[in-house]
N, C-alpha and C. Protein backbone atom coordinates (compact mmCIF):
# COMPACT_ATOMS: atom_id res chain seq x y z
N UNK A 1 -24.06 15.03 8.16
CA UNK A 1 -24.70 16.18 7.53
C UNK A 1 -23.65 17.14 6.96
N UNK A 2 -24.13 17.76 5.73
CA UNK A 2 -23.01 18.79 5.28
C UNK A 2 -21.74 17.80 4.53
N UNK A 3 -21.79 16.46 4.54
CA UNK A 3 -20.53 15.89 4.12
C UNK A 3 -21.09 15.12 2.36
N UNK A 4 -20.46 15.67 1.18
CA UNK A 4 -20.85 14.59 0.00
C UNK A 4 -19.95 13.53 -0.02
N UNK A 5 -20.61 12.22 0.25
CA UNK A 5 -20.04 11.02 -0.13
C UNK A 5 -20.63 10.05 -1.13
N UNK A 6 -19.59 9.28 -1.50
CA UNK A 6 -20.95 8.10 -2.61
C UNK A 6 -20.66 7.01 -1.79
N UNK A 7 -21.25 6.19 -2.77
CA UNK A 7 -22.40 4.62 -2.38
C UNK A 7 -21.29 4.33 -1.64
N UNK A 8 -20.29 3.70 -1.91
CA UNK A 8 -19.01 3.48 -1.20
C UNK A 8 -18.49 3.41 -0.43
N UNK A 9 -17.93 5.02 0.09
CA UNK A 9 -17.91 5.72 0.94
C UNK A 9 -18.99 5.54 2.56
N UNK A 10 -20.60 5.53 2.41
CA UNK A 10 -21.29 4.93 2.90
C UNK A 10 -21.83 3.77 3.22
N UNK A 11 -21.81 2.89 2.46
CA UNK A 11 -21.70 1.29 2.68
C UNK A 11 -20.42 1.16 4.10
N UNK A 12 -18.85 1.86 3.58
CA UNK A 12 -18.03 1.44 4.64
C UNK A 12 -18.19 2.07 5.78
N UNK A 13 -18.93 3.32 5.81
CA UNK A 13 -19.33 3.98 6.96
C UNK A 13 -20.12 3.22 7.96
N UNK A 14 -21.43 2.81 7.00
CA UNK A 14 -22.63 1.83 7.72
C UNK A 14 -21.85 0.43 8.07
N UNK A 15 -21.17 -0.13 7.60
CA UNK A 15 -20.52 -1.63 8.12
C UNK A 15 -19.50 -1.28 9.18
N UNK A 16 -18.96 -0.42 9.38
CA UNK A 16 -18.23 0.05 10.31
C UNK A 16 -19.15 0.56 11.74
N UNK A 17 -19.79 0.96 11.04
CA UNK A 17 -21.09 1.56 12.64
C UNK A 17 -21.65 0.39 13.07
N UNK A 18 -21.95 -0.83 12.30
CA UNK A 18 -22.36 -1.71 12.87
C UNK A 18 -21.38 -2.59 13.49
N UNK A 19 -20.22 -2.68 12.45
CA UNK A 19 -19.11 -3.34 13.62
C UNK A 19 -18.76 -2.73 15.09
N UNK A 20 -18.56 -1.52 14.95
CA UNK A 20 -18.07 -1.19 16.36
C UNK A 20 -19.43 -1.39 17.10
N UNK A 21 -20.31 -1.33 17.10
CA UNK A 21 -21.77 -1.42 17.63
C UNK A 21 -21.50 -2.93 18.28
N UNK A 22 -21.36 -3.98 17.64
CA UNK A 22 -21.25 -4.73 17.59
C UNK A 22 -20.22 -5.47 18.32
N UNK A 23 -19.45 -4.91 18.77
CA UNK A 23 -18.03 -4.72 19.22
C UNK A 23 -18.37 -4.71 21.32
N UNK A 24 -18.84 -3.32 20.72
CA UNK A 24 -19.26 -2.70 21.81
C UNK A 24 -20.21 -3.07 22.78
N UNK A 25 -21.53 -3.77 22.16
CA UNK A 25 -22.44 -4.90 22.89
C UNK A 25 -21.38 -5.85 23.14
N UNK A 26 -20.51 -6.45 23.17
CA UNK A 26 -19.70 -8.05 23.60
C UNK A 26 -18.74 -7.52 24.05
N UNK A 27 -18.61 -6.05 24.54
CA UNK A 27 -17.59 -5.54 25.80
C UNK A 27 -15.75 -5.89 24.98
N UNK A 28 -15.80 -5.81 23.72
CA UNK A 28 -14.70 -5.84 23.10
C UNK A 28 -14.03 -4.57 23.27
N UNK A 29 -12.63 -4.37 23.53
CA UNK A 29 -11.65 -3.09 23.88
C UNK A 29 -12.05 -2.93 22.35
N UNK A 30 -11.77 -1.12 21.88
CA UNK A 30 -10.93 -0.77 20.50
C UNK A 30 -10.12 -0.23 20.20
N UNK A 31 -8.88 -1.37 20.99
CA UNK A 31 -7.46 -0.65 21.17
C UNK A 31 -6.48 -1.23 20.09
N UNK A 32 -7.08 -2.13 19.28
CA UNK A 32 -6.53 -2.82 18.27
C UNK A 32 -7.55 -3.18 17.31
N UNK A 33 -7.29 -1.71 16.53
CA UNK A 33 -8.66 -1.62 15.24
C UNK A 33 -7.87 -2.35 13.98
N UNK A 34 -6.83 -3.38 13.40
CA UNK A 34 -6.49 -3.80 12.98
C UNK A 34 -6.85 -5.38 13.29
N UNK A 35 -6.98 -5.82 14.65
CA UNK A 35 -7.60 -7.42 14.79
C UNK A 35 -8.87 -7.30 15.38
N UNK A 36 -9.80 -5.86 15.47
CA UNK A 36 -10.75 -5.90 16.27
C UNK A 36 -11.98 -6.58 15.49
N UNK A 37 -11.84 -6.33 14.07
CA UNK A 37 -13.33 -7.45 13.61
C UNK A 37 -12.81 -8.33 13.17
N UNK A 38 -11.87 -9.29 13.49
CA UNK A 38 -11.69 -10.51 12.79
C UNK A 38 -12.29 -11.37 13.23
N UNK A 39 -13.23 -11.38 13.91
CA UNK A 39 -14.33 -12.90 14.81
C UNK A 39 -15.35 -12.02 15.04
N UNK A 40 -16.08 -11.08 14.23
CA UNK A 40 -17.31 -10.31 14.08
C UNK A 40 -18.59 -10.97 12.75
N UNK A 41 -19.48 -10.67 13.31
CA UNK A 41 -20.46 -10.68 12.19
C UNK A 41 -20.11 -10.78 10.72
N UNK A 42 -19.70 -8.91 10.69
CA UNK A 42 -19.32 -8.20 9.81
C UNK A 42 -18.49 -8.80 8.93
N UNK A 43 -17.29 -9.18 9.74
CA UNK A 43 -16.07 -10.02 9.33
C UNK A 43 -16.23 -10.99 8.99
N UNK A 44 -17.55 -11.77 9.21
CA UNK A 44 -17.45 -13.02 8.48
C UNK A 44 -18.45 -13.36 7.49
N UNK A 45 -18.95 -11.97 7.28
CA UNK A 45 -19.81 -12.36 6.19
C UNK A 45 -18.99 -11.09 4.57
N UNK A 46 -18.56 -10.29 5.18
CA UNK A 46 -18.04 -9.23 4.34
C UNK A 46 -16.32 -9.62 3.73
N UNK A 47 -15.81 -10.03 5.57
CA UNK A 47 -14.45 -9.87 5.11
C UNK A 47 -13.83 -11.23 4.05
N UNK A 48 -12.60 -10.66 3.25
CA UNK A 48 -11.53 -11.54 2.45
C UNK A 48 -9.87 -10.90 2.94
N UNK A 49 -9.46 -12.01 2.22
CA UNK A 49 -7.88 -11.59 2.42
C UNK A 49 -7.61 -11.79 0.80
N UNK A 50 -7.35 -10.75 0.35
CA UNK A 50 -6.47 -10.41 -1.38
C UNK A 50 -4.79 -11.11 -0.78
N UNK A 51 -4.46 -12.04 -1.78
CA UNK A 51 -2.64 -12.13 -1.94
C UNK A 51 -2.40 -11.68 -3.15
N UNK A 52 -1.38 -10.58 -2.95
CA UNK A 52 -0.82 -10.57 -3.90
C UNK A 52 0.56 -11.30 -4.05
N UNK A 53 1.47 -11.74 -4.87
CA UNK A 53 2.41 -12.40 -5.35
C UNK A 53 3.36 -12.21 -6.12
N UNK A 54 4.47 -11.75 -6.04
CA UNK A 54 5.54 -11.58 -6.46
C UNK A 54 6.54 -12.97 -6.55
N UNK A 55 7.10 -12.78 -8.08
CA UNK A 55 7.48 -14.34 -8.32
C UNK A 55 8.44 -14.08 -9.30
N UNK A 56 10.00 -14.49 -8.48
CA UNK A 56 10.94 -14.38 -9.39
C UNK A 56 11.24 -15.33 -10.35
N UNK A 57 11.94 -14.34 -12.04
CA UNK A 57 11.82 -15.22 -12.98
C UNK A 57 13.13 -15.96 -12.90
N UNK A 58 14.11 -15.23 -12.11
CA UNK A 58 15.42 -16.18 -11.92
C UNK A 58 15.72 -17.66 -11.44
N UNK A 59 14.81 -17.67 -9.99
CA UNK A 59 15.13 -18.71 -9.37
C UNK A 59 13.46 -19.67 -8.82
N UNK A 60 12.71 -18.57 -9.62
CA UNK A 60 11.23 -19.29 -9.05
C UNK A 60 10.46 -18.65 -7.74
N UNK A 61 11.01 -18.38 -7.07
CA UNK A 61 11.47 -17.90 -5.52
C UNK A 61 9.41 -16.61 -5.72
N UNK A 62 8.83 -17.32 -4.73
CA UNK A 62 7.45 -16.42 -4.63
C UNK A 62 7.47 -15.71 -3.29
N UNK A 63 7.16 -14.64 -3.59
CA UNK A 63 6.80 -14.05 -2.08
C UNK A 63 5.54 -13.32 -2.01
N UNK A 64 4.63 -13.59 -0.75
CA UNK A 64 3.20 -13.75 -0.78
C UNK A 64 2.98 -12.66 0.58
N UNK A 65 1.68 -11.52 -0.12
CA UNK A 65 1.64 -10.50 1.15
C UNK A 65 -0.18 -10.85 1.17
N UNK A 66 -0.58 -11.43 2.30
CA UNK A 66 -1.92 -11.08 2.73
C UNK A 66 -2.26 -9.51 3.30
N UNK A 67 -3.57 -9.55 2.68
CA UNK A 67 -4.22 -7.70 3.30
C UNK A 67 -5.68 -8.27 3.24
N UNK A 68 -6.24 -8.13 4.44
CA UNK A 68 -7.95 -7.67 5.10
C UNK A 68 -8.24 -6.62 4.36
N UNK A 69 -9.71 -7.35 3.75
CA UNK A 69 -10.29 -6.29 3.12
C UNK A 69 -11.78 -6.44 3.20
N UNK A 70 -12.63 -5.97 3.35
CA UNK A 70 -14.06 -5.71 3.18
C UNK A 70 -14.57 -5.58 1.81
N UNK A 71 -14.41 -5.41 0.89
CA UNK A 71 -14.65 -5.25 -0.79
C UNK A 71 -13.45 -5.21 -1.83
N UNK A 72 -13.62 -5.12 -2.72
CA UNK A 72 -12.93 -5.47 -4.25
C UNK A 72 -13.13 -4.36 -4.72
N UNK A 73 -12.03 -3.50 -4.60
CA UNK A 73 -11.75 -2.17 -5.71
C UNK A 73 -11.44 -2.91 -7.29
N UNK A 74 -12.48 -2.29 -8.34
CA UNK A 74 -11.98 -3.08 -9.66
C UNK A 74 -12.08 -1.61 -10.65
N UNK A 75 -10.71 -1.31 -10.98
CA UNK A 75 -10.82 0.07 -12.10
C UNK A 75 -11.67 -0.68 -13.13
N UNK A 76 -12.59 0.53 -13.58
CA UNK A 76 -13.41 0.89 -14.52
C UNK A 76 -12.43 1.56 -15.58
N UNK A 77 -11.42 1.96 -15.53
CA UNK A 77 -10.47 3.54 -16.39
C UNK A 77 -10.11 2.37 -17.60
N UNK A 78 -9.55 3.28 -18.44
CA UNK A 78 -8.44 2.18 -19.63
C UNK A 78 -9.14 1.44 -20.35
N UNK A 79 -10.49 1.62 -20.91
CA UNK A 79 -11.22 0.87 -22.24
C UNK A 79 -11.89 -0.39 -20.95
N UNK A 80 -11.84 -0.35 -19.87
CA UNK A 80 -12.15 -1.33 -19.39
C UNK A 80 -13.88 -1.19 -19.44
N UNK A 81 -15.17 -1.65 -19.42
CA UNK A 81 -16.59 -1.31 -19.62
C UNK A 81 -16.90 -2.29 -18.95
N UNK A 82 -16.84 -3.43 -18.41
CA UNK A 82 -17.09 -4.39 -17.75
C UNK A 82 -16.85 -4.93 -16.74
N UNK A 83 -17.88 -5.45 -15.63
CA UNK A 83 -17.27 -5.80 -14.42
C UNK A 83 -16.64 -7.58 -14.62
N UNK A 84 -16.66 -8.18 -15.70
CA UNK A 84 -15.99 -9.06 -16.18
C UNK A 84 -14.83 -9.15 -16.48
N UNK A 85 -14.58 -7.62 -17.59
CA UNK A 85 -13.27 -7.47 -17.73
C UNK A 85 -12.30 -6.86 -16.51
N UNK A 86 -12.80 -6.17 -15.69
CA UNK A 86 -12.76 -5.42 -14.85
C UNK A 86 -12.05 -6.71 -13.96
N UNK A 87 -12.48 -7.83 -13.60
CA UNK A 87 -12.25 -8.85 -12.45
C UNK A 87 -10.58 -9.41 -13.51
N UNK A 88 -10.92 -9.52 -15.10
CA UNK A 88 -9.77 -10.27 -15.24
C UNK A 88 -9.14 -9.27 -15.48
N UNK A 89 -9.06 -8.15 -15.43
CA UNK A 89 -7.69 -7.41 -15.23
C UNK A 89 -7.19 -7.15 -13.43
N UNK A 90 -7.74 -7.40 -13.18
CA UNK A 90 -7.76 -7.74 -11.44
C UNK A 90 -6.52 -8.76 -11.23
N UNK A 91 -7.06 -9.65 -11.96
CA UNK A 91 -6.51 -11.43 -11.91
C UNK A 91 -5.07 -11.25 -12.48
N UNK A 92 -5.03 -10.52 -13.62
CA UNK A 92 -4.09 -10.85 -14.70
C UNK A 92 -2.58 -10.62 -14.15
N UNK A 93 -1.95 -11.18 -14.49
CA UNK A 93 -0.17 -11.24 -14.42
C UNK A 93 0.77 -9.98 -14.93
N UNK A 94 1.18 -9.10 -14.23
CA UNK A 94 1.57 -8.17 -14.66
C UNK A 94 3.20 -8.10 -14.31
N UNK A 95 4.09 -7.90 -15.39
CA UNK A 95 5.76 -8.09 -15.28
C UNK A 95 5.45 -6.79 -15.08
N UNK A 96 6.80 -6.44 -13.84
CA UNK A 96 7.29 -5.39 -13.58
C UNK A 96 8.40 -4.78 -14.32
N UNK A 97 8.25 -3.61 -14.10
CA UNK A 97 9.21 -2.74 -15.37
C UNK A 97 10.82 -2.67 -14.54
N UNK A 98 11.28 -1.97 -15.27
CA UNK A 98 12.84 -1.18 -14.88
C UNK A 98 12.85 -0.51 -13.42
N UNK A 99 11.56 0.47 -13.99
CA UNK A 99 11.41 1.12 -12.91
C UNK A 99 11.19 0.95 -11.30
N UNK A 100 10.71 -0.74 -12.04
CA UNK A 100 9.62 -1.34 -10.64
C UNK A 100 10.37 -2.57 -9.55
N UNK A 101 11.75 -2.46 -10.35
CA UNK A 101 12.52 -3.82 -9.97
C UNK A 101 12.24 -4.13 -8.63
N UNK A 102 11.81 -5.64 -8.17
CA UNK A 102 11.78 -6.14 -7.78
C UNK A 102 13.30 -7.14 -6.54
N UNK A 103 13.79 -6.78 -4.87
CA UNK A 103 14.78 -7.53 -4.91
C UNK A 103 14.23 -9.11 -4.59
N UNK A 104 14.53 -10.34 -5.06
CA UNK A 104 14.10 -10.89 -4.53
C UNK A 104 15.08 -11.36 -3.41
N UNK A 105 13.99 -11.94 -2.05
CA UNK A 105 14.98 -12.38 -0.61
C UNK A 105 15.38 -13.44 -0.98
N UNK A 106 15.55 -14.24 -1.95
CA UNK A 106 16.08 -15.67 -2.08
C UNK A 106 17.89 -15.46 -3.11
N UNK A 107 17.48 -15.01 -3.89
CA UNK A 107 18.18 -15.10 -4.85
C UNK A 107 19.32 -13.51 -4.13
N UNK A 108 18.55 -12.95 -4.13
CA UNK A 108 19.09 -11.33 -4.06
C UNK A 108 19.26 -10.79 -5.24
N UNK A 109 18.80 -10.91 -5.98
CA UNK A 109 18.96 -10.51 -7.36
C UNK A 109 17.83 -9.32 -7.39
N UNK A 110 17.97 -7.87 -7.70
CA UNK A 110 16.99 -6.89 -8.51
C UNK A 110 16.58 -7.31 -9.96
N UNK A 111 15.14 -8.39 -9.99
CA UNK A 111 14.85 -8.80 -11.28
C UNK A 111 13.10 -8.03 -11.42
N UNK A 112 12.95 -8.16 -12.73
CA UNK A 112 11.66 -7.97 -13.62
C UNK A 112 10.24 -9.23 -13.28
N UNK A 113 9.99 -8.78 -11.85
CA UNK A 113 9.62 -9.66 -11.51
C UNK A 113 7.71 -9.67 -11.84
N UNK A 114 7.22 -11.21 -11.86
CA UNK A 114 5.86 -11.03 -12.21
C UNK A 114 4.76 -10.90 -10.98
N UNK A 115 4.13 -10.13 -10.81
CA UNK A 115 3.13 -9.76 -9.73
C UNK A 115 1.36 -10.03 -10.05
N UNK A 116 1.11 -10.83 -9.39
CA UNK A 116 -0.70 -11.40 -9.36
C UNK A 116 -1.36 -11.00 -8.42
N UNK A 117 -2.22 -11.03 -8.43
CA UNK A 117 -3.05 -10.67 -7.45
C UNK A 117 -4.50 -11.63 -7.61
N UNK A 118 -4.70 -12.22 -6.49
CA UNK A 118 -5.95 -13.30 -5.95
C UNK A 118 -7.40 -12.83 -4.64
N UNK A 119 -7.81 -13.51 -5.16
CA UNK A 119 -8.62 -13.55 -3.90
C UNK A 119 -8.67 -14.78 -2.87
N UNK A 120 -7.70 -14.72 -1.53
CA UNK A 120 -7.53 -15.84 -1.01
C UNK A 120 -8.20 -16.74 -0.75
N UNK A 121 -8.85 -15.83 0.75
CA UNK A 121 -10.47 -16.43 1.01
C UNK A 121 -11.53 -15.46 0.84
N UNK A 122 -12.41 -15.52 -0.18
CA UNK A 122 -13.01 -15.08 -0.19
C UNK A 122 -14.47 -14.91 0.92
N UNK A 123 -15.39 -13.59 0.58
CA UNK A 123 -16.34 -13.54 1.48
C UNK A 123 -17.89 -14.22 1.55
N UNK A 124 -18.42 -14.50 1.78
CA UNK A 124 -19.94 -14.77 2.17
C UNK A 124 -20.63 -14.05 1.07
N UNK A 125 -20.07 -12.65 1.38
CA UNK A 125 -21.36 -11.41 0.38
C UNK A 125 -19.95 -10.54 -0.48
N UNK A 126 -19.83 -10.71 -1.22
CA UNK A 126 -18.69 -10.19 -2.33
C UNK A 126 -18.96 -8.52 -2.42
N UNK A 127 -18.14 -7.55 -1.93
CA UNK A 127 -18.51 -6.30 -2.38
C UNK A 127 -17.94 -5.75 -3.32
N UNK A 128 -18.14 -5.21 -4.41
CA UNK A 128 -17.26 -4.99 -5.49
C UNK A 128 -17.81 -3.39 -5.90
N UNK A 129 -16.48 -2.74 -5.40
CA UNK A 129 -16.64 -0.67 -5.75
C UNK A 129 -15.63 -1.03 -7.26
N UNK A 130 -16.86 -0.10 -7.72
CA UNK A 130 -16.39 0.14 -9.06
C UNK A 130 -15.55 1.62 -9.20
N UNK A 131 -14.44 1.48 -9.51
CA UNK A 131 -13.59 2.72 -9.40
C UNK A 131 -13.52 3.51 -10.47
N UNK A 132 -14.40 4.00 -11.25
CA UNK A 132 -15.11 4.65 -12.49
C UNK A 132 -13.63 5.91 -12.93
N UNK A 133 -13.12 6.41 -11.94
CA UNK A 133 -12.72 8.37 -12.65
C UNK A 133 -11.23 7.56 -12.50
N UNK A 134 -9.97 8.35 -12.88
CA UNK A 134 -8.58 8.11 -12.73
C UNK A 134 -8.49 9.81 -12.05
N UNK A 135 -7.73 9.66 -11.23
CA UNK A 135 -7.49 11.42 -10.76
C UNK A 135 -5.96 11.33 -11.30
């Protein structure tokens, strides 16, 4: 009460009340809220793991970071109007700048490296927040 949130915002509120709920009926500790829904309901119908990928142009050399996620942030900003276009700018291959150098652990080289981003395993029920404003 008293709090403005959107759709969003509440969806992760409500999947979260039901996870710990959920949690909490099967006498699960929540002393480790980082592995606590990974063998939940919730978790296996909501959750994915995004890789992103960094891939040097020197020696080939990829390096791969998994992250748990419950939904798909996809900017709306930048001429984007579509949740089509929206997914393949998600997807798309983006070289890093000057600014952004990359070291890679193989080579050791600070290169202009190319960064992707996937959806590993995906979920059961796909949630996709549309990220409409740029602040």
């Amino acid at each position: 009460p008293g709090r403005q949130e959107d759709s969003h915002e509440f969806l992760r509120c409500l999947l979260d009340a039901v996870l710990l709920h959920e949690l909490r009926t099967a006498g699960v500790e929540e002393t480790a809220p980082q592995r606590r829904g990974e063998t939940s309901l919730m978790q296996s119908l909501f959750g994915m793991h995004h890789r992103s990928q960094l891939r040097c142009p020197d020696c080939g050399y990829c390096s791969n970071t998994y992250d748990a996620a419950m939904d798909l942030s996809l900017d709306l900003t930048g001429g984007i109007s579509s949740v089509d276009a929206a997914l393949h700018r998600y997807a798309a291959t983006e070289k890093l700048d000057d600014d952004n150098r990359w070291k890679c652990s193989k080579c050791k080289r600070a290169v202009l490296a190319r960064k992707s981003m996937r959806i590993r395993y995906p979920p059961q029920c796909l949630v996709i927040h549309l990220k409409r404003f740029a602040f």
